[in-house]
C-alpha atoms as a PDB file:
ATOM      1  CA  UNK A   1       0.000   0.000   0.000  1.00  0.00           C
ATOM      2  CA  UNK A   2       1.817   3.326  -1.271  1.00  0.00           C
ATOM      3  CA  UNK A   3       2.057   5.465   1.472  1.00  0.00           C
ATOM      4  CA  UNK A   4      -0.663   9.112   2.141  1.00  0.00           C
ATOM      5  CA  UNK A   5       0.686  11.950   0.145  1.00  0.00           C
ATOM      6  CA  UNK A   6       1.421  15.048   2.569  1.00  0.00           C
ATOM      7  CA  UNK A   7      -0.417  17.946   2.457  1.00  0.00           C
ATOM      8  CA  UNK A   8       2.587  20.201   4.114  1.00  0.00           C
ATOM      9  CA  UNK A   9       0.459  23.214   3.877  1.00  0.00           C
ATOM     10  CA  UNK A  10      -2.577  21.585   5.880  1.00  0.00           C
ATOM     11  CA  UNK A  11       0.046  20.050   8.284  1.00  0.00           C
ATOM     12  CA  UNK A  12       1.533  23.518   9.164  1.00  0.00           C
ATOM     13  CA  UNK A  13      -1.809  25.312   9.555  1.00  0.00           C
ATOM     14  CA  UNK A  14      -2.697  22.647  11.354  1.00  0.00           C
ATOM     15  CA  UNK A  15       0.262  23.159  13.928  1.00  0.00           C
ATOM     16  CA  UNK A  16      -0.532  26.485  14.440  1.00  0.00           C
ATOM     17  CA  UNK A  17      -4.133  25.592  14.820  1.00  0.00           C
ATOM     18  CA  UNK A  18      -4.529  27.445  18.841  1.00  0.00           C
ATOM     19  CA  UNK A  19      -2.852  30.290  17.961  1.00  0.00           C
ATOM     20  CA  UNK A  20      -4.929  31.118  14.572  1.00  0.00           C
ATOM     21  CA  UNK A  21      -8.090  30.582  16.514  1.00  0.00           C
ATOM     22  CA  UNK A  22      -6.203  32.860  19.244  1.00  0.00           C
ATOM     23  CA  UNK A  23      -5.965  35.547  16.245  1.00  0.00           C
ATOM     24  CA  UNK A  24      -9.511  35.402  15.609  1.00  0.00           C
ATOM     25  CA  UNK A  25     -10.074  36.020  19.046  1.00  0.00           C
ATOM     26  CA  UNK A  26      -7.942  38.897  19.882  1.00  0.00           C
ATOM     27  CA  UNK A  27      -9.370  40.109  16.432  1.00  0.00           C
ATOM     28  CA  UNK A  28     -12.634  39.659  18.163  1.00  0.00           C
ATOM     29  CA  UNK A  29     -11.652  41.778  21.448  1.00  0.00           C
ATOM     30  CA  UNK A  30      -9.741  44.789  19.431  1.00  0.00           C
ATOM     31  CA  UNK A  31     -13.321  45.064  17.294  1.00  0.00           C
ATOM     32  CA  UNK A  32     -15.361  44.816  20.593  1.00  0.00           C
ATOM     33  CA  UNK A  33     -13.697  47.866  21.968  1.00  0.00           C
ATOM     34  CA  UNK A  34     -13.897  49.478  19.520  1.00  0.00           C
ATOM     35  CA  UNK A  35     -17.631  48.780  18.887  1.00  0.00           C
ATOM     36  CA  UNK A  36     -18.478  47.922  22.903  1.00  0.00           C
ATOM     37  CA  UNK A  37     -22.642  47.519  22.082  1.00  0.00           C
ATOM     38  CA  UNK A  38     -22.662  43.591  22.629  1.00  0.00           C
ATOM     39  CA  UNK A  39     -25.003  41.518  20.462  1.00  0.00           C
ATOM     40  CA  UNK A  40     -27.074  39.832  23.190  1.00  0.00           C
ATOM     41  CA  UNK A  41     -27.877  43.678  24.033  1.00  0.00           C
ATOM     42  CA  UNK A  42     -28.674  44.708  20.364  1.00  0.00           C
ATOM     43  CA  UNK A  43     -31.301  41.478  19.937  1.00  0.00           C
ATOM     44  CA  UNK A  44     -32.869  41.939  23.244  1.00  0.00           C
ATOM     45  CA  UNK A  45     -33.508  45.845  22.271  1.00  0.00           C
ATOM     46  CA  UNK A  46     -34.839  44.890  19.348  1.00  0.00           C
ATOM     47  CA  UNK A  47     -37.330  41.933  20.764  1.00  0.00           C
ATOM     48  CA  UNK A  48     -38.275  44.225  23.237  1.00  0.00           C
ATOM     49  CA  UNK A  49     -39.219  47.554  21.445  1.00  0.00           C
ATOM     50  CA  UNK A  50     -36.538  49.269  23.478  1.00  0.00           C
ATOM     51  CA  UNK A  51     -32.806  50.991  23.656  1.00  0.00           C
ATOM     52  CA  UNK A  52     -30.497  49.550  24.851  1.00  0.00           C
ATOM     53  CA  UNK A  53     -29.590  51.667  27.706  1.00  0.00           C
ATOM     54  CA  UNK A  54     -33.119  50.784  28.677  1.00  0.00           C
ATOM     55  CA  UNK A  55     -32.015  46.946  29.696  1.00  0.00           C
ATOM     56  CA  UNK A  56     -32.349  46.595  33.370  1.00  0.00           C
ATOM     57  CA  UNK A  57     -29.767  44.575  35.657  1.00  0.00           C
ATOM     58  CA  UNK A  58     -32.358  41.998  35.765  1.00  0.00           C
ATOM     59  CA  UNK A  59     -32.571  41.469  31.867  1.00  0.00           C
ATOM     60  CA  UNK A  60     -28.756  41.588  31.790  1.00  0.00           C
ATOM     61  CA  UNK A  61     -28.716  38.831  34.593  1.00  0.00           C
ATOM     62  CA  UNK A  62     -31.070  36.425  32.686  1.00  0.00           C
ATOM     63  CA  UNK A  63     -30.398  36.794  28.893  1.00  0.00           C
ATOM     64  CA  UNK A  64     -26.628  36.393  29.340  1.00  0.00           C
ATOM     65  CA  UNK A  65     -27.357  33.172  30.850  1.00  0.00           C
ATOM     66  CA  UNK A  66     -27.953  31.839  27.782  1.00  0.00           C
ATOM     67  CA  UNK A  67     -24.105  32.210  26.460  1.00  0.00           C
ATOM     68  CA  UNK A  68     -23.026  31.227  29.686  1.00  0.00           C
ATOM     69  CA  UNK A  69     -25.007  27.945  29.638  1.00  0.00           C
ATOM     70  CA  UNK A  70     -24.034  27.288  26.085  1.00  0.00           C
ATOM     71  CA  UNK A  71     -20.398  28.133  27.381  1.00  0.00           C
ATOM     72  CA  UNK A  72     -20.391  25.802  29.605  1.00  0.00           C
ATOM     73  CA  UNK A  73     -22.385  22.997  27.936  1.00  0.00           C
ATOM     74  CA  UNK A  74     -19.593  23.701  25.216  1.00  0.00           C
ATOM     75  CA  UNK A  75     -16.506  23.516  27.600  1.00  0.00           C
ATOM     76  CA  UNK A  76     -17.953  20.107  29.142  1.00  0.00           C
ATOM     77  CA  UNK A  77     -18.005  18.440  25.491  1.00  0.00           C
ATOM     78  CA  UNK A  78     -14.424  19.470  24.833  1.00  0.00           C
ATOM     79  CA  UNK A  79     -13.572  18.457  28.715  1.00  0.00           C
ATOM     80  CA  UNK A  80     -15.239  15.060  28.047  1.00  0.00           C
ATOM     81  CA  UNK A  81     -14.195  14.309  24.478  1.00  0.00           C
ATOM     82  CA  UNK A  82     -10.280  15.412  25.985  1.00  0.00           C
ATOM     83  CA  UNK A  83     -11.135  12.569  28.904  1.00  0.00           C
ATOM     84  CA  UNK A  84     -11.450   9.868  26.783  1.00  0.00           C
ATOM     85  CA  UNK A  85      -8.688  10.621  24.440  1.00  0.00           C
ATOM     86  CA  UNK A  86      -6.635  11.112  27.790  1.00  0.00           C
ATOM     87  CA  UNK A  87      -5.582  14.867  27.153  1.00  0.00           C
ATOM     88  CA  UNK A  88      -2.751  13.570  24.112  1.00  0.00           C
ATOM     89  CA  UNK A  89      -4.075  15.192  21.038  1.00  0.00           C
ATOM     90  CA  UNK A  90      -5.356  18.571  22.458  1.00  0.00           C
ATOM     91  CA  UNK A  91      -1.745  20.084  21.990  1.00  0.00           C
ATOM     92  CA  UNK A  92      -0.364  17.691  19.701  1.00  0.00           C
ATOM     93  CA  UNK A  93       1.244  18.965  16.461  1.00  0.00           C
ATOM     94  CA  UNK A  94      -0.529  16.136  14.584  1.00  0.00           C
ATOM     95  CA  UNK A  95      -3.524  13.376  15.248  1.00  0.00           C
ATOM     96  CA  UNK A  96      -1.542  11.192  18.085  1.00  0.00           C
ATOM     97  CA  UNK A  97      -2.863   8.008  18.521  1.00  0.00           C
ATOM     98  CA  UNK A  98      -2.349   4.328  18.205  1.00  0.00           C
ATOM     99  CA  UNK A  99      -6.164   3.416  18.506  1.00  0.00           C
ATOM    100  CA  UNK A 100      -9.277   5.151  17.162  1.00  0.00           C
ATOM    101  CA  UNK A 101     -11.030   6.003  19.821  1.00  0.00           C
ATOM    102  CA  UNK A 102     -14.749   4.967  19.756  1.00  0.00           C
ATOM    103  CA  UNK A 103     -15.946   5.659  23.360  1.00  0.00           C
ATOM    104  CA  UNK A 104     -17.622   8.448  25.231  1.00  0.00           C
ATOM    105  CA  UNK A 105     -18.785  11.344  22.744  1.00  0.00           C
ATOM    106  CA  UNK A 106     -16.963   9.556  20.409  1.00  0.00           C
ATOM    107  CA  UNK A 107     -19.511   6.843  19.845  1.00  0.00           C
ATOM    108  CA  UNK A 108     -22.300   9.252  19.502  1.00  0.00           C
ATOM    109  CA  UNK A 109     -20.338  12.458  16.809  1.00  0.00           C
ATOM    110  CA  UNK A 110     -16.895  11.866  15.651  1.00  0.00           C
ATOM    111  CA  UNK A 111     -15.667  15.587  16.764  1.00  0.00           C
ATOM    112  CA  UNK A 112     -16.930  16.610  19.989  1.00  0.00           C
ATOM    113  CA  UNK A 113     -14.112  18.434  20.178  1.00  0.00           C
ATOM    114  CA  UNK A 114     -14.777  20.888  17.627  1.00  0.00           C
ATOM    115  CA  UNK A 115     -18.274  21.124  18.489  1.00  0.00           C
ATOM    116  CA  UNK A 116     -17.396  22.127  21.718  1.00  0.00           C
ATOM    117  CA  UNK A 117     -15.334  24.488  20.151  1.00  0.00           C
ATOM    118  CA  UNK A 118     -18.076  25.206  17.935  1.00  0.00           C
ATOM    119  CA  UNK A 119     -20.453  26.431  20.867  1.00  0.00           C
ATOM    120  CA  UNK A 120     -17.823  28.454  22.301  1.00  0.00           C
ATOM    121  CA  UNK A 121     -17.525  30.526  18.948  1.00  0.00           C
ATOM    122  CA  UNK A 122     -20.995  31.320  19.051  1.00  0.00           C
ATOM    123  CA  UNK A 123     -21.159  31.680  22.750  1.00  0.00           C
ATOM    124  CA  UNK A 124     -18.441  34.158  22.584  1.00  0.00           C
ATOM    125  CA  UNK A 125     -19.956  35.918  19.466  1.00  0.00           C
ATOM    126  CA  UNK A 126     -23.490  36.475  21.626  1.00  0.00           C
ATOM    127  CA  UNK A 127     -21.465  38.326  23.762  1.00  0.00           C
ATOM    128  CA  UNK A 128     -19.459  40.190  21.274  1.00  0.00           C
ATOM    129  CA  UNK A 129     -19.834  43.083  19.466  1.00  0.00           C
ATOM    130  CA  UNK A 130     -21.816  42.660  15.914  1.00  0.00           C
ATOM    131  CA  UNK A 131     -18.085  43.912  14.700  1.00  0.00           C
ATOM    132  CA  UNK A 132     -16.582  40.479  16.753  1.00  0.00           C
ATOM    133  CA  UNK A 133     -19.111  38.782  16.050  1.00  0.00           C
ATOM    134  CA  UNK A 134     -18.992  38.598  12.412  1.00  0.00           C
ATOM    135  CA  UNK A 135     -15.179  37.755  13.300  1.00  0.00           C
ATOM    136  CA  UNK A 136     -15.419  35.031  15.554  1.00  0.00           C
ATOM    137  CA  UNK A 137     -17.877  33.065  13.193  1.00  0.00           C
ATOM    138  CA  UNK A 138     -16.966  33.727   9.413  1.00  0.00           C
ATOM    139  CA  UNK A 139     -13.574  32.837  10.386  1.00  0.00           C
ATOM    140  CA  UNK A 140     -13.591  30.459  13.864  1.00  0.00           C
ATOM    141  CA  UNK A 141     -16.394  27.489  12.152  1.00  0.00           C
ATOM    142  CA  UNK A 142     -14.927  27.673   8.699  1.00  0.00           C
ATOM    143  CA  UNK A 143     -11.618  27.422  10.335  1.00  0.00           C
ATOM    144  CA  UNK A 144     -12.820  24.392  12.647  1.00  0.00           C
ATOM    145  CA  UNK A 145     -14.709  22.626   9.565  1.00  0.00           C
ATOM    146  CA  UNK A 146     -11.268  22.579   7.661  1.00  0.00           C
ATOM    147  CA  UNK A 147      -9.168  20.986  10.977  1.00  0.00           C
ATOM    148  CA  UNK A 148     -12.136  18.624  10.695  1.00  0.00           C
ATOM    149  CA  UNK A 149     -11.881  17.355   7.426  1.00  0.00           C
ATOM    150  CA  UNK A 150      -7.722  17.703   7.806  1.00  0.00           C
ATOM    151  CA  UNK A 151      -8.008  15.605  10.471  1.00  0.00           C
ATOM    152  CA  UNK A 152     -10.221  12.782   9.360  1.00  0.00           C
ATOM    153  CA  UNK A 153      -7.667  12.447   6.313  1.00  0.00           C
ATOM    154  CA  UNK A 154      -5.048  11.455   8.746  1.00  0.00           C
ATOM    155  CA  UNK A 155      -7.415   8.891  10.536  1.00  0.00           C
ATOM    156  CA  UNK A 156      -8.345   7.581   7.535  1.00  0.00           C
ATOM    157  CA  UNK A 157      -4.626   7.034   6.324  1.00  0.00           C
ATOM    158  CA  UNK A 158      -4.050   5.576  10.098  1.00  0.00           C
ATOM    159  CA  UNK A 159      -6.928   3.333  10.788  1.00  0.00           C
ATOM    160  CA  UNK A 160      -9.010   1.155   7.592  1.00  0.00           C
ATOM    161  CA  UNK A 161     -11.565   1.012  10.403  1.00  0.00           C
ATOM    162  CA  UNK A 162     -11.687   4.646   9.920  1.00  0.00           C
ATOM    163  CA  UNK A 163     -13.903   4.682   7.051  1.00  0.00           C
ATOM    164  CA  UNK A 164     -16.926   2.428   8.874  1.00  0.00           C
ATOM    165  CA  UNK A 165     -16.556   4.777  11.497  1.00  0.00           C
ATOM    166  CA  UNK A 166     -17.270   7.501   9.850  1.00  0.00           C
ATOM    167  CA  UNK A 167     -20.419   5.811   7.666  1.00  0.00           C
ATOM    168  CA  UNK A 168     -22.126   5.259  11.235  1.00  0.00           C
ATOM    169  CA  UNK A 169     -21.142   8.084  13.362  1.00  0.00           C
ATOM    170  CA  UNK A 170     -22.417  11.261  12.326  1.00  0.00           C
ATOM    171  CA  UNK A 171     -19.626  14.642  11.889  1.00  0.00           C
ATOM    172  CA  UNK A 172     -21.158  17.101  14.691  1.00  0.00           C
ATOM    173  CA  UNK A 173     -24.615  16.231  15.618  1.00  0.00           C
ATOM    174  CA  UNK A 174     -25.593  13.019  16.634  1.00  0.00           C
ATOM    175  CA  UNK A 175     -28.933  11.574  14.899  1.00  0.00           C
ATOM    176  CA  UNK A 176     -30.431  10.007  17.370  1.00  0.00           C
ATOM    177  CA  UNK A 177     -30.346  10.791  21.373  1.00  0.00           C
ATOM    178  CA  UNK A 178     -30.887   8.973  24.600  1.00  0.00           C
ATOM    179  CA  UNK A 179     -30.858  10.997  27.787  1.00  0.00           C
ATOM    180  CA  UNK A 180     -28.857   8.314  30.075  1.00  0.00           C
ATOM    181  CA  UNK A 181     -26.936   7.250  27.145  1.00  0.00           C
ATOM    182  CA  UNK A 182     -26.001  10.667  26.326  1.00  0.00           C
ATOM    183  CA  UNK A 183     -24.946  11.491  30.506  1.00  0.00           C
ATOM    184  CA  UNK A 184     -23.125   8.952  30.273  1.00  0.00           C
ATOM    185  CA  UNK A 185     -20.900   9.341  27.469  1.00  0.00           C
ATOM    186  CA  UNK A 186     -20.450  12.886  28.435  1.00  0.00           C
ATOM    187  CA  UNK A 187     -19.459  12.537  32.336  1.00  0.00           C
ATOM    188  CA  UNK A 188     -18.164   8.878  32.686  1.00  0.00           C
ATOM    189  CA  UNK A 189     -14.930  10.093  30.951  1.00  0.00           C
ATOM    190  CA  UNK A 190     -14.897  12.821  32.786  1.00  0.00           C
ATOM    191  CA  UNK A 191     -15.205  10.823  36.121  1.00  0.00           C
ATOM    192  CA  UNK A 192     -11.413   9.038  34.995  1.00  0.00           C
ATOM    193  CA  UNK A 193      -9.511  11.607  33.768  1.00  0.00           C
ATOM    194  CA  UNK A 194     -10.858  15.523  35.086  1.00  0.00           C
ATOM    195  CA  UNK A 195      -7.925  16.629  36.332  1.00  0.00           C
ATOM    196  CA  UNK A 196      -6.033  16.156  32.867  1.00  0.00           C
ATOM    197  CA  UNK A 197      -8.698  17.484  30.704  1.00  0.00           C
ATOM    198  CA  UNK A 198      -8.969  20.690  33.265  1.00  0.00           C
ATOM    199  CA  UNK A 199      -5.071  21.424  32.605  1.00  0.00           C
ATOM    200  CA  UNK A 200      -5.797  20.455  28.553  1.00  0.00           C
ATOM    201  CA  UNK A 201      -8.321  23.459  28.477  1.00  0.00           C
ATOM    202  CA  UNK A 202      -6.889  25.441  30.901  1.00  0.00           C
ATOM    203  CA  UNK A 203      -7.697  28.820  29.022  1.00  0.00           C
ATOM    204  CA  UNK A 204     -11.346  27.915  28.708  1.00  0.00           C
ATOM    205  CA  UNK A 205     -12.106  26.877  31.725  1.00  0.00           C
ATOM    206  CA  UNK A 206     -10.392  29.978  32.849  1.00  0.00           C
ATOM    207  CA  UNK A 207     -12.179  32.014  30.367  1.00  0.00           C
ATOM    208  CA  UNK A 208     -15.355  30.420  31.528  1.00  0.00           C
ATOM    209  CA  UNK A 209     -14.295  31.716  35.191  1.00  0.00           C
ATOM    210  CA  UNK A 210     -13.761  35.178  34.254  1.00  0.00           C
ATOM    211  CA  UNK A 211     -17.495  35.250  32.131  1.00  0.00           C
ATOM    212  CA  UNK A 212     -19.069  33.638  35.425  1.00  0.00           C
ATOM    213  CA  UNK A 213     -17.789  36.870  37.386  1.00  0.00           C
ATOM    214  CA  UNK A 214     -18.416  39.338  34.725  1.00  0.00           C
ATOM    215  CA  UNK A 215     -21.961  37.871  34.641  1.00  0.00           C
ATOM    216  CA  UNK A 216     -22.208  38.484  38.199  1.00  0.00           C
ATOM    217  CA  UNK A 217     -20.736  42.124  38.219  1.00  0.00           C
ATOM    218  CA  UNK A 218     -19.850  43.600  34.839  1.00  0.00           C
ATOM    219  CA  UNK A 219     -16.013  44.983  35.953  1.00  0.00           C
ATOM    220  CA  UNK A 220     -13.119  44.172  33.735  1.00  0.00           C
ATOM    221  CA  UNK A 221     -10.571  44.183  37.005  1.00  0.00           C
ATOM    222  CA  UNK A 222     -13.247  41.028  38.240  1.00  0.00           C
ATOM    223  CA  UNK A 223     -13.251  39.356  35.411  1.00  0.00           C
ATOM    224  CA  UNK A 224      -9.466  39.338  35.051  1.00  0.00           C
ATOM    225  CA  UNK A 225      -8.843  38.238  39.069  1.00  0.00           C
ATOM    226  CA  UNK A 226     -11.698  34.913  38.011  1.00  0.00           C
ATOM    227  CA  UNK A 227      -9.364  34.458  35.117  1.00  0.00           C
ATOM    228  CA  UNK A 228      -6.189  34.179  36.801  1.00  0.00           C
ATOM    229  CA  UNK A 229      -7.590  31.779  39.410  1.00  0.00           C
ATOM    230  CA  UNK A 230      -9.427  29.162  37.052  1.00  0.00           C
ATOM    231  CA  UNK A 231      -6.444  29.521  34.570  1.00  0.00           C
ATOM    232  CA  UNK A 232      -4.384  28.037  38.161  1.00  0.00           C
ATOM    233  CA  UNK A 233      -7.235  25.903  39.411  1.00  0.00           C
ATOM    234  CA  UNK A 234      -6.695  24.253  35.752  1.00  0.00           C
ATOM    235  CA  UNK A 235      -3.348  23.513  35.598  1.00  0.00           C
ATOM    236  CA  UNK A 236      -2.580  22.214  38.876  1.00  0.00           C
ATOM    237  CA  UNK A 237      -6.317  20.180  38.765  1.00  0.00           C
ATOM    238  CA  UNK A 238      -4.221  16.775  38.057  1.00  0.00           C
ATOM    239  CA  UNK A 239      -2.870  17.486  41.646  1.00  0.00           C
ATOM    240  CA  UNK A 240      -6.173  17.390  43.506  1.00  0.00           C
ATOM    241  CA  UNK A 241      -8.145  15.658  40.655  1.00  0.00           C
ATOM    242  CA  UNK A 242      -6.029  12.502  39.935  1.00  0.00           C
ATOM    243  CA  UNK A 243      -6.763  10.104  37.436  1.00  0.00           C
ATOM    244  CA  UNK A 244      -8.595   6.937  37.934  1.00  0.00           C
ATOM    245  CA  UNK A 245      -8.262   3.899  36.771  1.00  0.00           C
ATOM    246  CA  UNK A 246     -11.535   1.989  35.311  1.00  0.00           C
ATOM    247  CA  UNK A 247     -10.921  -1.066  38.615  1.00  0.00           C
ATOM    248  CA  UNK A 248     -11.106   1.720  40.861  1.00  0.00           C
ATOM    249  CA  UNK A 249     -13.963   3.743  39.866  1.00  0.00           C
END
């Protein structure tokens, strides 16, 4: 069997994969000061009949719930899908694997990473400007789409099982859902492994702290402190979240 032609372009934008979507984001931030009229404010004014200086505290409180929840429904797909590959590929300059992992979220989509990833973007556009907005998602889900399919050509090279795999697991969305199946595939992992998968997604979970507190209190000097503190609560979570092994569980 001759062996996968390279695709050295894919393979280098594929290394720098964090620190393109980390462009988009500071993109993101530099537009939203410059344009600081979020787009969860600008829909709710308009559903409303109202300004948007005319929001009260209390319909700040409860509509940015709804990025925060998809936040952190997002953040718990990437933390479980990171469980079950055992935090190697998260970082990894290429696919780094000697099995194809079938378990957890794995058995129900084939990239629960990227959807996680996914419902950050548009978690993180909700509460961007229109300007960021328009940023974070025409260029963070084509971008993710594209590691995607880069990906799967790798797998495909690396595993003949591969191809089944792909026939009967749907990309993003699963087709079919059952509410204790589902739990379980999401958490189970996630009961072995937390404290790696905190460290692997140490800036989200941090950037999930720092959105918690602004939630609470809009001040950019709060949401930095909640930053700093889940960004160390991540990386030292192996230390006081150990892994466990499946006889022990």
């Amino acid at each position: 069997m001759d062996p996968p032609q390279k695709n050295f372009l894919g393979e280098r934008i594929y290394r720098l994969r964090v620190g393109i979507l980390l462009v988009f984001f500071l993109l993101a931030m530099i537009a939203n000061g410059r344009h600081p009229h979020p787009l969860w404010a600008a829909i709710l004014a308009k559903c409303i009949g109202a300004r948007e200086s005319g929001i009260t505290p209390f319909l700040r409180h409860v509509t940015l719930l709804v990025p925060l929840g998809l936040y952190t429904l997002a953040l718990l797909l990437r933390l479980s899908a990171s469980s079950s590959l055992g935090g190697r590929t998260i970082w990894a300059k290429s696919p780094v694997t000697d099995v194809l992992t079938q378990e957890g979220l794995f058995a129900h989509i084939r990239h629960p990473l990227y959807a996680g990833s996914a419902g950050m973007i548009v978690s993180l556009s909700l509460m961007s400007s229109p300007q960021g907005a328009a940023i974070l998602v025409g260029g963070g889900l084509p971008f993710l789409a594209f590691l995607a399919r880069f990906e799967e050509k790798i797998l495909l090279a690396r595993f003949p099982e591969y191809s089944e795999y792909k026939t009967r697991v749907p990309a993003f969305i699963p087709t079919k859902f059952e509410i204790k199946k589902g739990w379980n595939a999401l958490f189970a992992p996630l009961h072995q492994r937390l404290g790696k998968s905190l460290r692997s997604e140490a800036f989200n979970v941090a950037l999930l702290a720092g959105f918690g507190a602004f939630w609470a209190s809009p001040t950019l000097p709060l949401f930095w402190i909640s930053f700093s503190l889940g960004l160390a609560l991540a990386f030292t979570a192996p230390f006081w979240a150990p892994e466990r092994n499946e006889a022990s569980s």
